[in-house]
C-alpha atoms as a PDB file:
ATOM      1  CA  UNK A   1     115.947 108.106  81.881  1.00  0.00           C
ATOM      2  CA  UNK A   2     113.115 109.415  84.447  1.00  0.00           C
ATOM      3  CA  UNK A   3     112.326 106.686  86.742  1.00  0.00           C
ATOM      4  CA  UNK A   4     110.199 105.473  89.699  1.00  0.00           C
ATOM      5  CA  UNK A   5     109.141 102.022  91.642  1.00  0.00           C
ATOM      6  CA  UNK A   6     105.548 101.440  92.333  1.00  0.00           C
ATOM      7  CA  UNK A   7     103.592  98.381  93.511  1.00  0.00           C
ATOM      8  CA  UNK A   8     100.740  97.813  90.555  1.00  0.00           C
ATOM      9  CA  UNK A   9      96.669  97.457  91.097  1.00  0.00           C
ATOM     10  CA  UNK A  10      94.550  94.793  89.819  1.00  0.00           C
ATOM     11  CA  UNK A  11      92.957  94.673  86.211  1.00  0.00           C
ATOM     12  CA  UNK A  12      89.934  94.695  88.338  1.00  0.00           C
ATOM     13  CA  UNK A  13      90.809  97.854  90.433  1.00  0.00           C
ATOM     14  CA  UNK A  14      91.901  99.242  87.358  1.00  0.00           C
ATOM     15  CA  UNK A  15      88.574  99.185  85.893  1.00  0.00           C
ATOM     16  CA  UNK A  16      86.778 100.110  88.571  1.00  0.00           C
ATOM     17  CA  UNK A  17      88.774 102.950  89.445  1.00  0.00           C
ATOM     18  CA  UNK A  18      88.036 103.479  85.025  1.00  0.00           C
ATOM     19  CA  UNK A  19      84.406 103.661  85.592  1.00  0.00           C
ATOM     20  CA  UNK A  20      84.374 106.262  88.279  1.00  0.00           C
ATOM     21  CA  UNK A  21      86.867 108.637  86.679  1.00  0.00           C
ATOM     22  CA  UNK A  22      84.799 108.578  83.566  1.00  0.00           C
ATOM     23  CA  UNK A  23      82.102 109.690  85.492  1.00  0.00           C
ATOM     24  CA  UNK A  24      84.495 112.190  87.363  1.00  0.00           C
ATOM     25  CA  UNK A  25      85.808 113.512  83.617  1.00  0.00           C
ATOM     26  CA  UNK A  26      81.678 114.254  82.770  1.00  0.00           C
ATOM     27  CA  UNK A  27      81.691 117.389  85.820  1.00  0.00           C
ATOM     28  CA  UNK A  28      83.979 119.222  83.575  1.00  0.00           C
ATOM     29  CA  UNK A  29      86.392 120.090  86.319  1.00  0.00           C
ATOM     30  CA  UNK A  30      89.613 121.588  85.611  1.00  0.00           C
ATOM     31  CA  UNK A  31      91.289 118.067  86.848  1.00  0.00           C
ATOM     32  CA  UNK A  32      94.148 116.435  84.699  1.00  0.00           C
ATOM     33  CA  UNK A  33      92.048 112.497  85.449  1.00  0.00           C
ATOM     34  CA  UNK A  34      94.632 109.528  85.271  1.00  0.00           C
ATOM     35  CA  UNK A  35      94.545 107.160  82.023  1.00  0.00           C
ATOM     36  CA  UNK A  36      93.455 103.387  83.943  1.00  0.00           C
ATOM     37  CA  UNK A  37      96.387 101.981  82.036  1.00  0.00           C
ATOM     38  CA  UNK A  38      98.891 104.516  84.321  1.00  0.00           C
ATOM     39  CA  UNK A  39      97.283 103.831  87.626  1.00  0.00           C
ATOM     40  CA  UNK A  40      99.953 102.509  89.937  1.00  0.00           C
ATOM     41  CA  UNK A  41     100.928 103.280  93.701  1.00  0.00           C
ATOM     42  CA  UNK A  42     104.420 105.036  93.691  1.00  0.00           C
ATOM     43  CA  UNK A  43     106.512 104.093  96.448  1.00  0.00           C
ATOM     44  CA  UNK A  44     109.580 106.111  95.595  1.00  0.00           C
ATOM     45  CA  UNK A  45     110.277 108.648  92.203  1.00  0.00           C
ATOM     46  CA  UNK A  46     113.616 108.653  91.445  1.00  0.00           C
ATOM     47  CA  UNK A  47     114.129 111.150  88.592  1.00  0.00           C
ATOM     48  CA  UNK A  48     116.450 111.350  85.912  1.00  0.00           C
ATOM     49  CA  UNK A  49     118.852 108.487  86.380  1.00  0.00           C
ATOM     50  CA  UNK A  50     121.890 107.467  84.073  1.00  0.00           C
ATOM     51  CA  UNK A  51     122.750 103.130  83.471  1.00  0.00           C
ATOM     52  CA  UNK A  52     125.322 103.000  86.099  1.00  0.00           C
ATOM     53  CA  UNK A  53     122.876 104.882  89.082  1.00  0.00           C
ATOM     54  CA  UNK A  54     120.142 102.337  87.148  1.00  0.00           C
ATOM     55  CA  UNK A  55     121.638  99.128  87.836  1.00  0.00           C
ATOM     56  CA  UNK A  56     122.780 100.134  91.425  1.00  0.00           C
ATOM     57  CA  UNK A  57     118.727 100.466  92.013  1.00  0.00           C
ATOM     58  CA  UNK A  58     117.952  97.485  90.726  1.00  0.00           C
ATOM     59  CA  UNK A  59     120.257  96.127  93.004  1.00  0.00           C
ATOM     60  CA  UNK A  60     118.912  97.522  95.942  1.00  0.00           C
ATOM     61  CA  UNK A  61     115.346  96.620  94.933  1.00  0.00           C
ATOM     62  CA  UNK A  62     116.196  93.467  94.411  1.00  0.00           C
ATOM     63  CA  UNK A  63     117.733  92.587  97.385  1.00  0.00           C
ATOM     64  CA  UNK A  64     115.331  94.292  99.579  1.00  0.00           C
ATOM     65  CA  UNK A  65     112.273  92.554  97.724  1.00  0.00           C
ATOM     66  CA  UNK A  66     113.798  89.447  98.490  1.00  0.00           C
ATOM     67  CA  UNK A  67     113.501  90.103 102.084  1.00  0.00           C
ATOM     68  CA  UNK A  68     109.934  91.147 102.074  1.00  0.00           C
ATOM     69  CA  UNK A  69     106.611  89.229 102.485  1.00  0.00           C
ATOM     70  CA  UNK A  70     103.705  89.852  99.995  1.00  0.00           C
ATOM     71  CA  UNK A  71     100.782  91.604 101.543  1.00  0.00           C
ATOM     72  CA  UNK A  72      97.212  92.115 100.693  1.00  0.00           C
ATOM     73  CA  UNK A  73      95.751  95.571 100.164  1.00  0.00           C
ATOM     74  CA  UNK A  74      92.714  97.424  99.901  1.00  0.00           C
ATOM     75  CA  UNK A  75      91.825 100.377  98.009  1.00  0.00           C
ATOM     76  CA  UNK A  76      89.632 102.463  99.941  1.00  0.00           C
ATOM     77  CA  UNK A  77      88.123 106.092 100.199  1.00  0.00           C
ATOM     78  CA  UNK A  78      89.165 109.486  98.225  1.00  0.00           C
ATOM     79  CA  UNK A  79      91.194 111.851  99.437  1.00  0.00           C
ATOM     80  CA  UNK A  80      93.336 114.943  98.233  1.00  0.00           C
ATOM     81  CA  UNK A  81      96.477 116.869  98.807  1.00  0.00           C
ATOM     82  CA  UNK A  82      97.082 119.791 100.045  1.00  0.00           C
ATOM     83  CA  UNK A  83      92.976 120.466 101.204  1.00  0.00           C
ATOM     84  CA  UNK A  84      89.975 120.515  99.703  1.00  0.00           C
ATOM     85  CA  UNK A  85      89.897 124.180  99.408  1.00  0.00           C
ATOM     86  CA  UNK A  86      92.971 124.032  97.233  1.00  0.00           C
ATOM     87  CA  UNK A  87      93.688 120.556  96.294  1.00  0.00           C
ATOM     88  CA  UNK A  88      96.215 119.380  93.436  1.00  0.00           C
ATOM     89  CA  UNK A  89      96.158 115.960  93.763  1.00  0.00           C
ATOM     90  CA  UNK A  90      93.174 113.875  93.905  1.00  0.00           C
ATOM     91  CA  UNK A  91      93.824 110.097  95.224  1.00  0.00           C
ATOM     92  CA  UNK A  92      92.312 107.090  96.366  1.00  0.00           C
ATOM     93  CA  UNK A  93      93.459 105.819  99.906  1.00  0.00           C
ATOM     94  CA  UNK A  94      94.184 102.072 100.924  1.00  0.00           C
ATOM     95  CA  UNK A  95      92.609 100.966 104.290  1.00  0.00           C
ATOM     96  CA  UNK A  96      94.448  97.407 104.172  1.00  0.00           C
ATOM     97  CA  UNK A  97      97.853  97.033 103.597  1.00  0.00           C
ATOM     98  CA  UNK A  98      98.685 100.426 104.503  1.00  0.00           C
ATOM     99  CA  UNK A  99     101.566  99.486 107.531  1.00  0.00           C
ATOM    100  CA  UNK A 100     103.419  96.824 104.908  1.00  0.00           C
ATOM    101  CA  UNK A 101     102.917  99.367 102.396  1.00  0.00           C
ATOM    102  CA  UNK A 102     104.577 102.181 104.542  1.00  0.00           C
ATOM    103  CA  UNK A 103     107.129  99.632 105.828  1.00  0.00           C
ATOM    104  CA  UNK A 104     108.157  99.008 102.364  1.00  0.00           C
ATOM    105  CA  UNK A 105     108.772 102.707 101.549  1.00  0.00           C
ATOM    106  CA  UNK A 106     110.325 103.021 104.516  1.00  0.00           C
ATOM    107  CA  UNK A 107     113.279 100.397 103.517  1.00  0.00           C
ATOM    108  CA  UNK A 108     113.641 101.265 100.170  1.00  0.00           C
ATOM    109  CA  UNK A 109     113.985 104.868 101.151  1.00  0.00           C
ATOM    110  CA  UNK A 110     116.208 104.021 103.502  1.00  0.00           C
ATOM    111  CA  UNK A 111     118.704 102.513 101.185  1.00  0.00           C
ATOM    112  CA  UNK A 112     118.055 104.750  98.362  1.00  0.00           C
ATOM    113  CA  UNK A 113     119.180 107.235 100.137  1.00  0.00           C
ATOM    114  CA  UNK A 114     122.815 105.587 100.391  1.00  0.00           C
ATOM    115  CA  UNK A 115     123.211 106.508  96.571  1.00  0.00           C
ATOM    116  CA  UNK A 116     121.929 110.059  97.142  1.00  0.00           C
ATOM    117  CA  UNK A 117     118.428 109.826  96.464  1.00  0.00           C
ATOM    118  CA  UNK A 118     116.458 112.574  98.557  1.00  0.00           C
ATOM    119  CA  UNK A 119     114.570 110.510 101.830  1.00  0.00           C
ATOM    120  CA  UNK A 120     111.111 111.874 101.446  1.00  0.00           C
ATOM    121  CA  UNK A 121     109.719 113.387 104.826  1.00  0.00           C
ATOM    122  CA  UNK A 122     106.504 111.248 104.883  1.00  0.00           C
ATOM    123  CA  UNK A 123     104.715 108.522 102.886  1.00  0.00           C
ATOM    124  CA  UNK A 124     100.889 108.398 102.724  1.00  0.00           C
ATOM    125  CA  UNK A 125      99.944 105.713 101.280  1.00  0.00           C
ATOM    126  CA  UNK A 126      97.776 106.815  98.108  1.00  0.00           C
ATOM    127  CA  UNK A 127      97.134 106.289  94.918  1.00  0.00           C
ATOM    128  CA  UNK A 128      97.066 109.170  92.626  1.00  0.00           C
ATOM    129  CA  UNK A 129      93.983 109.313  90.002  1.00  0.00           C
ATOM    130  CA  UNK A 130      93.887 113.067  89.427  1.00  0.00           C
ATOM    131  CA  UNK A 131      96.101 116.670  89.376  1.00  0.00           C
ATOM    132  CA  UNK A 132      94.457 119.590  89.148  1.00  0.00           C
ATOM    133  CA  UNK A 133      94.742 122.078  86.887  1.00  0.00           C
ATOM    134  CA  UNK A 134      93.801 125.209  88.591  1.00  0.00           C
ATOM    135  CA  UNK A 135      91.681 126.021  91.758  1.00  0.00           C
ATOM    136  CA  UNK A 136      88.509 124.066  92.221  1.00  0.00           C
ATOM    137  CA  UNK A 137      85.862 122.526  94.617  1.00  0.00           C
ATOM    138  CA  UNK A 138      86.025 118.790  94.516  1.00  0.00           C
ATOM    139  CA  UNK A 139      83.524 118.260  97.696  1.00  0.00           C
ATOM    140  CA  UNK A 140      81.142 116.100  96.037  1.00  0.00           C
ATOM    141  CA  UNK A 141      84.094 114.195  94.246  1.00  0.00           C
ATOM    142  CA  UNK A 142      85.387 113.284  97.700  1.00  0.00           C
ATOM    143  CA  UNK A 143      82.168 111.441  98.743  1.00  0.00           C
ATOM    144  CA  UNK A 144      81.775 109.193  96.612  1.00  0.00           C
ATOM    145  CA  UNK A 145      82.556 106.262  98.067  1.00  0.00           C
ATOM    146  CA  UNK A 146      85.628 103.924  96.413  1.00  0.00           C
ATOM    147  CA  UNK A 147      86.482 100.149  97.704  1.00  0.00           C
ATOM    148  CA  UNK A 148      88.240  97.803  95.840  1.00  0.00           C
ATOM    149  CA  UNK A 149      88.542  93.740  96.152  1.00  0.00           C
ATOM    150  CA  UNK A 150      91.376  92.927  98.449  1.00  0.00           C
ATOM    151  CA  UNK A 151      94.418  92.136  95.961  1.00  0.00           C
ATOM    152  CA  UNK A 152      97.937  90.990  96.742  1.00  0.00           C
ATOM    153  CA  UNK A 153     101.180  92.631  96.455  1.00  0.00           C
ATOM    154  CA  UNK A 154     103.417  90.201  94.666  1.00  0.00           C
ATOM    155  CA  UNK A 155     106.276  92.604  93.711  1.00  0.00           C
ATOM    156  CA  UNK A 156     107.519  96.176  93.122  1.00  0.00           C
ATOM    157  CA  UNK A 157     108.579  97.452  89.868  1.00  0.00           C
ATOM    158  CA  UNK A 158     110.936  99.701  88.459  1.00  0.00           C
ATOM    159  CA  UNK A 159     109.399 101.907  85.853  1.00  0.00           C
ATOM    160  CA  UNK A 160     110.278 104.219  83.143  1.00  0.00           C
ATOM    161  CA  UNK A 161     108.050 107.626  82.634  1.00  0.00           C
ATOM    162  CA  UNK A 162     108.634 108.727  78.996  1.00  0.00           C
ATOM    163  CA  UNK A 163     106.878 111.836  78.656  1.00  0.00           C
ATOM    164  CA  UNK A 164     104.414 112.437  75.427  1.00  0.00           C
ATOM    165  CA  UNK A 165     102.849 115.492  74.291  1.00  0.00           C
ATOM    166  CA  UNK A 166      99.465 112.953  75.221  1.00  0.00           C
ATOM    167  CA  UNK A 167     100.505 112.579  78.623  1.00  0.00           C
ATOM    168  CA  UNK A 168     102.832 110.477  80.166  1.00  0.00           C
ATOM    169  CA  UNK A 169     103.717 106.388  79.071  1.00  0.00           C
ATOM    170  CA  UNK A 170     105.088 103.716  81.502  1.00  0.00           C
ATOM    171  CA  UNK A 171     107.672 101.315  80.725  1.00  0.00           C
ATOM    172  CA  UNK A 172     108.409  98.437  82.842  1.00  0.00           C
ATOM    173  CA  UNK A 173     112.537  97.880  83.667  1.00  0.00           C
ATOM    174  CA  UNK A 174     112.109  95.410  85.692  1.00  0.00           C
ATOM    175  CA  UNK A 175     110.003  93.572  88.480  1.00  0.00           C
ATOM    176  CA  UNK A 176     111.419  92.567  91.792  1.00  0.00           C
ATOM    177  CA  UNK A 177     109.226  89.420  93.325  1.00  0.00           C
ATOM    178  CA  UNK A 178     108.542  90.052  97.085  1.00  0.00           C
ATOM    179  CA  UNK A 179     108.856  86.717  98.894  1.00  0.00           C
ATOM    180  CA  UNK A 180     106.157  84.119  99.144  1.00  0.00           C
ATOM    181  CA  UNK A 181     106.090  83.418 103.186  1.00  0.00           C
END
């Protein structure tokens, strides 16, 4: 099964987030936009993964959430990778909660690499509401200006990505509560 963890947004984000990608969708760019039920911050894709490599991440997960405080976080700003002259992915940033955020990654990374899973070079925390589907200018996109409410980060959870001919579907495996400190 193809897998990844992410921390979730609000209902609230989500439809705020809605609202400006609909009006995003109306410039007829060549951009892929994100369905508001998908939107999610991904702190670590893990790929194709069989039971036995499944339940040793939930493991992991699990004991690591356990460890960590919740945190509060921001959505804030739009961004894209590579550049704007060539971008593929279009994303909103998060101006609070960024360090616990990274911190998390960092940990879970760090572990998840004890089972083989590749350490990624460098998080930035982001969340992804766009992929592009050839070249194209997305300068005004990028100013318009994005804040959400602050929300809390209760827990990370284990997804599955089951790929449709209509785009991709989410599953939840399992959620792993970060502590209440």
């Amino acid at each position: 099964m193809r897998t990844f963890l992410a921390v979730e947004i609000t209902e609230s984000a989500r439809k705020s987030l809605a609202k400006i990608v609909d009006g995003f969708r109306k410039k007829n760019l060549p951009v892929k936009w994100v369905k508001p039920q998908n939107m999610h911050i991904t702190t670590k894709f893990l790929g194709d993964i069989d039971e036995s490599m499944l339940a040793k991440v939930q493991n992991i997960a699990r004991g690591i959430c356990h460890d960590i405080a919740r945190f509060d976080l921001r959505l804030s700003g739009l961004g894209c990778f590579p550049r704007p002259s060539n971008p593929r992915i279009v994303w909103v940033g998060i101006d609070q909660g960024g360090p616990e955020l990274s911190a998390l990654v960092s940990v879970l990374e760090g572990s998840l690499n004890s089972l083989g899973f590749k350490q990624e070079e460098r998080f930035h925390p982001h969340l992804t509401i766009g992929r592009t589907r050839q070249a194209c200018r997305i300068d005004e996109i990028l100013k318009t200006e994005i804040q959400s409410d602050v929300f809390c980060i209760n827990n990370v959870v284990l997804f599955e990505s089951i790929l449709t001919p209509t785009g991709p579907m989410y599953k939840v495996i399992e959620k792993f509560d970060l502590a209440a400190i």
